[in-house]
N, C-alpha and C. Protein backbone atom coordinates (compact mmCIF):
# COMPACT_ATOMS: atom_id res chain seq x y z
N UNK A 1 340.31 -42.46 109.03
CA UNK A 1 339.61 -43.52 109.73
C UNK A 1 339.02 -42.94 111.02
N UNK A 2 337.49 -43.37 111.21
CA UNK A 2 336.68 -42.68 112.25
C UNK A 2 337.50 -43.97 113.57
N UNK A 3 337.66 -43.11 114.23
CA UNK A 3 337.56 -43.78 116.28
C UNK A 3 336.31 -44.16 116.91
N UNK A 4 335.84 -45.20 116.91
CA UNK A 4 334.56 -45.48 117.59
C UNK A 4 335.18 -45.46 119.11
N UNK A 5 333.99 -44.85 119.74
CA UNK A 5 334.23 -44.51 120.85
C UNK A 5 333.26 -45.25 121.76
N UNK A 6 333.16 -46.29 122.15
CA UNK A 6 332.26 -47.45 123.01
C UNK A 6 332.44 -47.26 124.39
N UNK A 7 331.43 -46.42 124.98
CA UNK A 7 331.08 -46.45 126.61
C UNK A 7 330.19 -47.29 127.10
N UNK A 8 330.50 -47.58 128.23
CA UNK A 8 329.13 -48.70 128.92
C UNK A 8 328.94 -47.75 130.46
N UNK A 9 328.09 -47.77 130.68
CA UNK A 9 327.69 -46.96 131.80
C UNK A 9 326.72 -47.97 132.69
N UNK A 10 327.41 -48.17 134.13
CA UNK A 10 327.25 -49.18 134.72
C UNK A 10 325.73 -48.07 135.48
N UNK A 11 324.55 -49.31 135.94
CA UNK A 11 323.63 -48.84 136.37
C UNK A 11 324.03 -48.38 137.61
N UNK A 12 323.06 -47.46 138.52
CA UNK A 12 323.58 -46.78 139.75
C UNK A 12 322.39 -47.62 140.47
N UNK A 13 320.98 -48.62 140.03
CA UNK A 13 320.03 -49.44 141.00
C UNK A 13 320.48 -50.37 140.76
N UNK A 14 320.09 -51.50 141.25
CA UNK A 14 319.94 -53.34 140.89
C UNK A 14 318.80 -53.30 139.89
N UNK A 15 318.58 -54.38 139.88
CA UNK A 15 317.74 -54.78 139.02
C UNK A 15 316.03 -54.83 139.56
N UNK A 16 316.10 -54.83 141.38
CA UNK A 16 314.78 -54.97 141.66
C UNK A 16 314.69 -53.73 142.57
N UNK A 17 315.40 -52.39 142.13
CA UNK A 17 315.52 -51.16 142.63
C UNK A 17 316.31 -50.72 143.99
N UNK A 18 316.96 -52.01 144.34
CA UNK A 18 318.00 -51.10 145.36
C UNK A 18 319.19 -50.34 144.94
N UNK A 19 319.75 -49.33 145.87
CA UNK A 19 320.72 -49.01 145.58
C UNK A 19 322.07 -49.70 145.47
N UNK A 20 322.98 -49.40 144.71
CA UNK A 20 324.49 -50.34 144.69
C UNK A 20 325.37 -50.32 146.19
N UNK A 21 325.84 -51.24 146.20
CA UNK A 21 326.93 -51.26 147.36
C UNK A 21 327.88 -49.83 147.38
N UNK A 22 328.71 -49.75 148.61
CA UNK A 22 329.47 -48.92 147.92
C UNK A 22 331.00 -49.84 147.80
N UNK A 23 332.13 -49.65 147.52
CA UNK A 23 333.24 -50.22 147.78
C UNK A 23 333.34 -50.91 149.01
N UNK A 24 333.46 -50.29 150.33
CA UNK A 24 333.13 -51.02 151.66
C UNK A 24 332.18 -51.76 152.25
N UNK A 25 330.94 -51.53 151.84
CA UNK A 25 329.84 -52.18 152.13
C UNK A 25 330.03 -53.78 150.94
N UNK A 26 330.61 -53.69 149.91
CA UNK A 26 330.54 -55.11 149.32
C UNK A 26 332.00 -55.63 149.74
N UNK A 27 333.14 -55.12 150.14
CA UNK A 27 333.92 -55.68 151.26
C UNK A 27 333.73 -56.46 152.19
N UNK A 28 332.83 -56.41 153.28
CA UNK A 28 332.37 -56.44 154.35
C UNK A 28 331.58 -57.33 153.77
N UNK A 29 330.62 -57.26 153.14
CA UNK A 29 329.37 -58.52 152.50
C UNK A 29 330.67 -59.30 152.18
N UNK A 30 331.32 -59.21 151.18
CA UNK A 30 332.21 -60.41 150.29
C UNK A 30 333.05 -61.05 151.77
N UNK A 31 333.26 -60.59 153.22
CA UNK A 31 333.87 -61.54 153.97
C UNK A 31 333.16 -62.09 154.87
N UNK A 32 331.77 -61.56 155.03
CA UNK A 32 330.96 -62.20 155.61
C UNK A 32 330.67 -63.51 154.94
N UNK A 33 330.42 -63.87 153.68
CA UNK A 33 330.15 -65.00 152.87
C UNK A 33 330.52 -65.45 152.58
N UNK A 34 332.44 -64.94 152.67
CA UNK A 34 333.43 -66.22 152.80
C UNK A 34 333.68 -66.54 153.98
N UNK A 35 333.43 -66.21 155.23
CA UNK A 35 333.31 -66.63 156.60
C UNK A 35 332.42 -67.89 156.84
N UNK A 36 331.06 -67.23 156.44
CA UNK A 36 329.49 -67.98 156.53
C UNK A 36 329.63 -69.29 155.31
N UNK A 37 330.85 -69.49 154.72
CA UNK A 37 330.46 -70.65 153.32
C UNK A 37 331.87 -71.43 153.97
N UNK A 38 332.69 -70.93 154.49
CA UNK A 38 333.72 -71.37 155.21
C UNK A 38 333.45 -72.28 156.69
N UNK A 39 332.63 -71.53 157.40
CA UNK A 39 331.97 -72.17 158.29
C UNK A 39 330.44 -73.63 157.91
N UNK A 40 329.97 -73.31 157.22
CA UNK A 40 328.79 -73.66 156.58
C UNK A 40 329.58 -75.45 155.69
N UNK A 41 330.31 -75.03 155.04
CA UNK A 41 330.63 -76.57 153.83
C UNK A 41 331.15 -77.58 155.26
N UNK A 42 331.27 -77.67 156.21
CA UNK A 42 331.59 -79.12 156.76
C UNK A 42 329.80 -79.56 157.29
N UNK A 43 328.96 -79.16 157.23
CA UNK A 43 328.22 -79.76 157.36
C UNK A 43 327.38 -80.41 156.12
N UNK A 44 327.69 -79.92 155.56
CA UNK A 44 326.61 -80.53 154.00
C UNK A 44 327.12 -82.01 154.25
N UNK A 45 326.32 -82.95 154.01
CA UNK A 45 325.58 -83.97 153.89
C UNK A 45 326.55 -85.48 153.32
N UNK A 46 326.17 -86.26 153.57
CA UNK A 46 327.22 -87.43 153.13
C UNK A 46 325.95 -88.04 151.81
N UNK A 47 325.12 -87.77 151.57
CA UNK A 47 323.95 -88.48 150.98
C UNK A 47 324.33 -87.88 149.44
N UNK A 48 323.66 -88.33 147.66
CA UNK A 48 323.84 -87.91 146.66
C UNK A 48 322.95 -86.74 146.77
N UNK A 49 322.06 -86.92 147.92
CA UNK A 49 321.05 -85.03 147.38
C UNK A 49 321.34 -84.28 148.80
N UNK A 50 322.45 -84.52 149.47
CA UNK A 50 322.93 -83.53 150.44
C UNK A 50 324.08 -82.95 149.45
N UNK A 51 324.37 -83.47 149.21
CA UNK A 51 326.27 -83.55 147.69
C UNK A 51 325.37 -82.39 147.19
N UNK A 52 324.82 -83.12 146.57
CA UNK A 52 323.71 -82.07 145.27
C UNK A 52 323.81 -80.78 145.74
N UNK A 53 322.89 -80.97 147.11
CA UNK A 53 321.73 -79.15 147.52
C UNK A 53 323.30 -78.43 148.21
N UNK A 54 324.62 -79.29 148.78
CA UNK A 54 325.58 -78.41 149.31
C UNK A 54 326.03 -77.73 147.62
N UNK A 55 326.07 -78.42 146.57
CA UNK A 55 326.78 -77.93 145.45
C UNK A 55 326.06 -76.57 145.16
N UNK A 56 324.48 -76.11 145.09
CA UNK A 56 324.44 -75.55 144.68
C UNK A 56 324.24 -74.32 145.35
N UNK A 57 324.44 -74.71 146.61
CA UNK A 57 324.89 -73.59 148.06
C UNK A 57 325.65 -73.01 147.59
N UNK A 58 327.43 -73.66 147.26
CA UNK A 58 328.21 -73.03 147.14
C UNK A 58 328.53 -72.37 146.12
N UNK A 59 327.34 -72.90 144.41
CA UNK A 59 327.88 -72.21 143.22
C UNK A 59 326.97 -70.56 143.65
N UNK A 60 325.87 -70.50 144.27
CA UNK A 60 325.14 -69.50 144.58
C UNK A 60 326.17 -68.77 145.56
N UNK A 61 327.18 -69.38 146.37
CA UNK A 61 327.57 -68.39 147.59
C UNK A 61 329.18 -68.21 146.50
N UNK A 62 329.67 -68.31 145.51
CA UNK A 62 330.79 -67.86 145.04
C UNK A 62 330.29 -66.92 143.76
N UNK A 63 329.08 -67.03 143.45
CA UNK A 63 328.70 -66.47 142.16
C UNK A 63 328.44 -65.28 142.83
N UNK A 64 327.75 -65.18 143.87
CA UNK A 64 327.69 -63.94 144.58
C UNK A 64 329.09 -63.16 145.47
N UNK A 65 329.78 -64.23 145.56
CA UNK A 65 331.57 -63.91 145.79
C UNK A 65 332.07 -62.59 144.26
N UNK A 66 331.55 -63.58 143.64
CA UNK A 66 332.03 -62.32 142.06
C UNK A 66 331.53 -61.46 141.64
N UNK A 67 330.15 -61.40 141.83
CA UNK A 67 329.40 -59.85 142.12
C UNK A 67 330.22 -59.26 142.68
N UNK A 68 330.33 -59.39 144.07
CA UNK A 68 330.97 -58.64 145.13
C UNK A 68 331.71 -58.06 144.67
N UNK A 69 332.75 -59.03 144.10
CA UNK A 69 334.11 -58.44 143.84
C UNK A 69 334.75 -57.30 142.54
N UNK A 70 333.53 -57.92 141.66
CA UNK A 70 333.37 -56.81 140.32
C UNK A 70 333.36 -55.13 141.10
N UNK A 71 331.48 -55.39 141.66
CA UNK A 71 331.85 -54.34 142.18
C UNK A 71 332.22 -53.14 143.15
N UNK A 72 332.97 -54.33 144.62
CA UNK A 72 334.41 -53.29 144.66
C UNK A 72 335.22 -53.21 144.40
N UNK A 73 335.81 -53.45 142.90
CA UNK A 73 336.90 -52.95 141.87
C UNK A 73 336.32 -52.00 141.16
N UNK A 74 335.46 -52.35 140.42
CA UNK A 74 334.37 -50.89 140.55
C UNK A 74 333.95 -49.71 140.80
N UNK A 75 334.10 -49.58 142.02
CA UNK A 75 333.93 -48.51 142.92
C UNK A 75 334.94 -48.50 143.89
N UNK A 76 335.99 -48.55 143.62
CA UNK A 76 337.68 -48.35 144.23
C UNK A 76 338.13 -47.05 143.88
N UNK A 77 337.57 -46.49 143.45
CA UNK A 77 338.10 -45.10 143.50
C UNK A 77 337.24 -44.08 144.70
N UNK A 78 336.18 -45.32 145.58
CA UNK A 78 335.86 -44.53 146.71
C UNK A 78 336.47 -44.63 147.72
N UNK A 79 337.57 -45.42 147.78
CA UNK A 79 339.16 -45.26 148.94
C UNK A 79 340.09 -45.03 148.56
N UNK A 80 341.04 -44.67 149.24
CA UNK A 80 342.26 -44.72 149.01
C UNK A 80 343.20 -45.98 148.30
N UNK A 81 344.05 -45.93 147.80
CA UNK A 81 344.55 -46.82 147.31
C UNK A 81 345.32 -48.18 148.14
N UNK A 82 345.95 -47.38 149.26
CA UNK A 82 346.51 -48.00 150.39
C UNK A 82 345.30 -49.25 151.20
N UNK A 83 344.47 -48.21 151.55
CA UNK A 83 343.10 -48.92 152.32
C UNK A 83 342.36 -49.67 151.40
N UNK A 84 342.17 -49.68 150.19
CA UNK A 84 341.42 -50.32 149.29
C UNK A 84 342.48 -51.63 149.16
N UNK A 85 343.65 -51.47 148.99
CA UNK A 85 344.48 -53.15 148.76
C UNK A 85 344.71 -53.68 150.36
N UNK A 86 345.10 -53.02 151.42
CA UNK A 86 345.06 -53.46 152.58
C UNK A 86 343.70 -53.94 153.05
N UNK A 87 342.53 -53.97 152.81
CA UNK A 87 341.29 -54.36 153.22
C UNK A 87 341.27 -55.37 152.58
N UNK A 88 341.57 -55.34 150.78
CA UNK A 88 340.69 -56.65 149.83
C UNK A 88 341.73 -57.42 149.51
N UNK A 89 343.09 -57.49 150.10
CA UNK A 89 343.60 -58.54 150.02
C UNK A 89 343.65 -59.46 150.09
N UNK A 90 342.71 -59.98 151.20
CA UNK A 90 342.43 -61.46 151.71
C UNK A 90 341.86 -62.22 150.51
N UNK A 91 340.46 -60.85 150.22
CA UNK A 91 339.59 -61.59 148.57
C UNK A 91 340.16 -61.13 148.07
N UNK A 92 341.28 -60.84 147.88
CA UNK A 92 341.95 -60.66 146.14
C UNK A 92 342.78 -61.98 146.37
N UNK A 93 343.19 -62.49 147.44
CA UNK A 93 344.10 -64.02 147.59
C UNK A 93 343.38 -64.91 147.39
N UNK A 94 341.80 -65.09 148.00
CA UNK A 94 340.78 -65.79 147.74
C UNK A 94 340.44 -66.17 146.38
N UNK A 95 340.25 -65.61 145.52
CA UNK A 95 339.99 -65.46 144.01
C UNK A 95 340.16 -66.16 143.27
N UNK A 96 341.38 -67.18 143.44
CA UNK A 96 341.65 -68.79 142.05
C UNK A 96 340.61 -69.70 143.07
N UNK A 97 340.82 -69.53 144.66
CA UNK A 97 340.13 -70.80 145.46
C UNK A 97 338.44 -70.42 144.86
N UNK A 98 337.57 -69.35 144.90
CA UNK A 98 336.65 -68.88 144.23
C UNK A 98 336.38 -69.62 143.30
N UNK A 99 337.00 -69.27 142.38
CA UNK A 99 336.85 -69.93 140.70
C UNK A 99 336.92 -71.21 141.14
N UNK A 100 338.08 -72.15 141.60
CA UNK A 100 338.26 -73.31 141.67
C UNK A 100 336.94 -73.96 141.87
N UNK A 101 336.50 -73.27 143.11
CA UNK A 101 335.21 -73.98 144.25
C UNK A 101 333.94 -73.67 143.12
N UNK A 102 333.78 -72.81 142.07
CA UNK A 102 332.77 -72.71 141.66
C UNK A 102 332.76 -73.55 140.46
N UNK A 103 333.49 -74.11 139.77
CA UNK A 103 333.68 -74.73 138.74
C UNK A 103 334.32 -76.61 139.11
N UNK A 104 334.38 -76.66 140.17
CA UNK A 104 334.12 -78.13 141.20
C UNK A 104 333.23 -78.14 141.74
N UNK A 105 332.28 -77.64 142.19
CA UNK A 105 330.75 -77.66 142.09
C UNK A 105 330.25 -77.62 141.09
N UNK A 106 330.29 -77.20 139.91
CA UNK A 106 329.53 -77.15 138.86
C UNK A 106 329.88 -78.50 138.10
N UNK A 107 330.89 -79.13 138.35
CA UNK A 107 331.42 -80.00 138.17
C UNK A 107 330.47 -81.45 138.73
N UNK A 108 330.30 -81.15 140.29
CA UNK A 108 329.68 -82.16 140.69
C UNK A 108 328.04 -82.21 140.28
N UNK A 109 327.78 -81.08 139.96
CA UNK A 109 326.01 -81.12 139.37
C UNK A 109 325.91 -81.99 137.99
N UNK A 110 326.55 -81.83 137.54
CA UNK A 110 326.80 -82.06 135.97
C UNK A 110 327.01 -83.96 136.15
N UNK A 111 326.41 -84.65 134.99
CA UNK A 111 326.20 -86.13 135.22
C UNK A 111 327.29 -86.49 134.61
């Protein structure tokens, strides 16, 4: 019996030609945007299309939470092991509230 051998080889641009984060640089992004969405959700709106436009703030600011986080797991072999869990702990604790918040927003779009 043959072994299929299935590689995926992650791109090294985006999609509209920038270069990838590295491990620290999407660290640093991923707590800036849980800072900025942390600070940001008490003002959204008491109205059904303030509800609405905050929902899809936040499915856009957690969907980009999971980019982040893909890939600096990803590219974790550009720190140390120590410094790589001591830095992303906070978003590795963050991570069910993530999901939660993105799928209770998606929740509230939905009729």
């Amino acid at each position: 019996m043959m072994k299929k051998n299935y590689s995926f080889r992650f791109p090294e641009e985006s999609i509209l030609g920038f270069k990838i984060l590295s491990s620290i640089q999407s660290t640093i992004s991923a707590y800036f945007l849980l800072v900025s969405g942390w600070l940001l959700n008490p003002y959204f709106g008491t109205s059904n299309v303030q509800i609405k436009a905050g929902s899809i703030f936040n499915i856009i600011l957690n969907l980009s939470l999971m980019v982040l986080i893909i890939n600096l797991i990803r590219k974790r072999n550009q720190l140390k092991r120590k410094y790589f869990i001591l830095i992303n702990s906070i978003i590795f604790i963050f991570m069910p509230y993530i999901f939660f918040k993105l799928f209770a927003n998606i929740k509230i779009l939905l009729p």
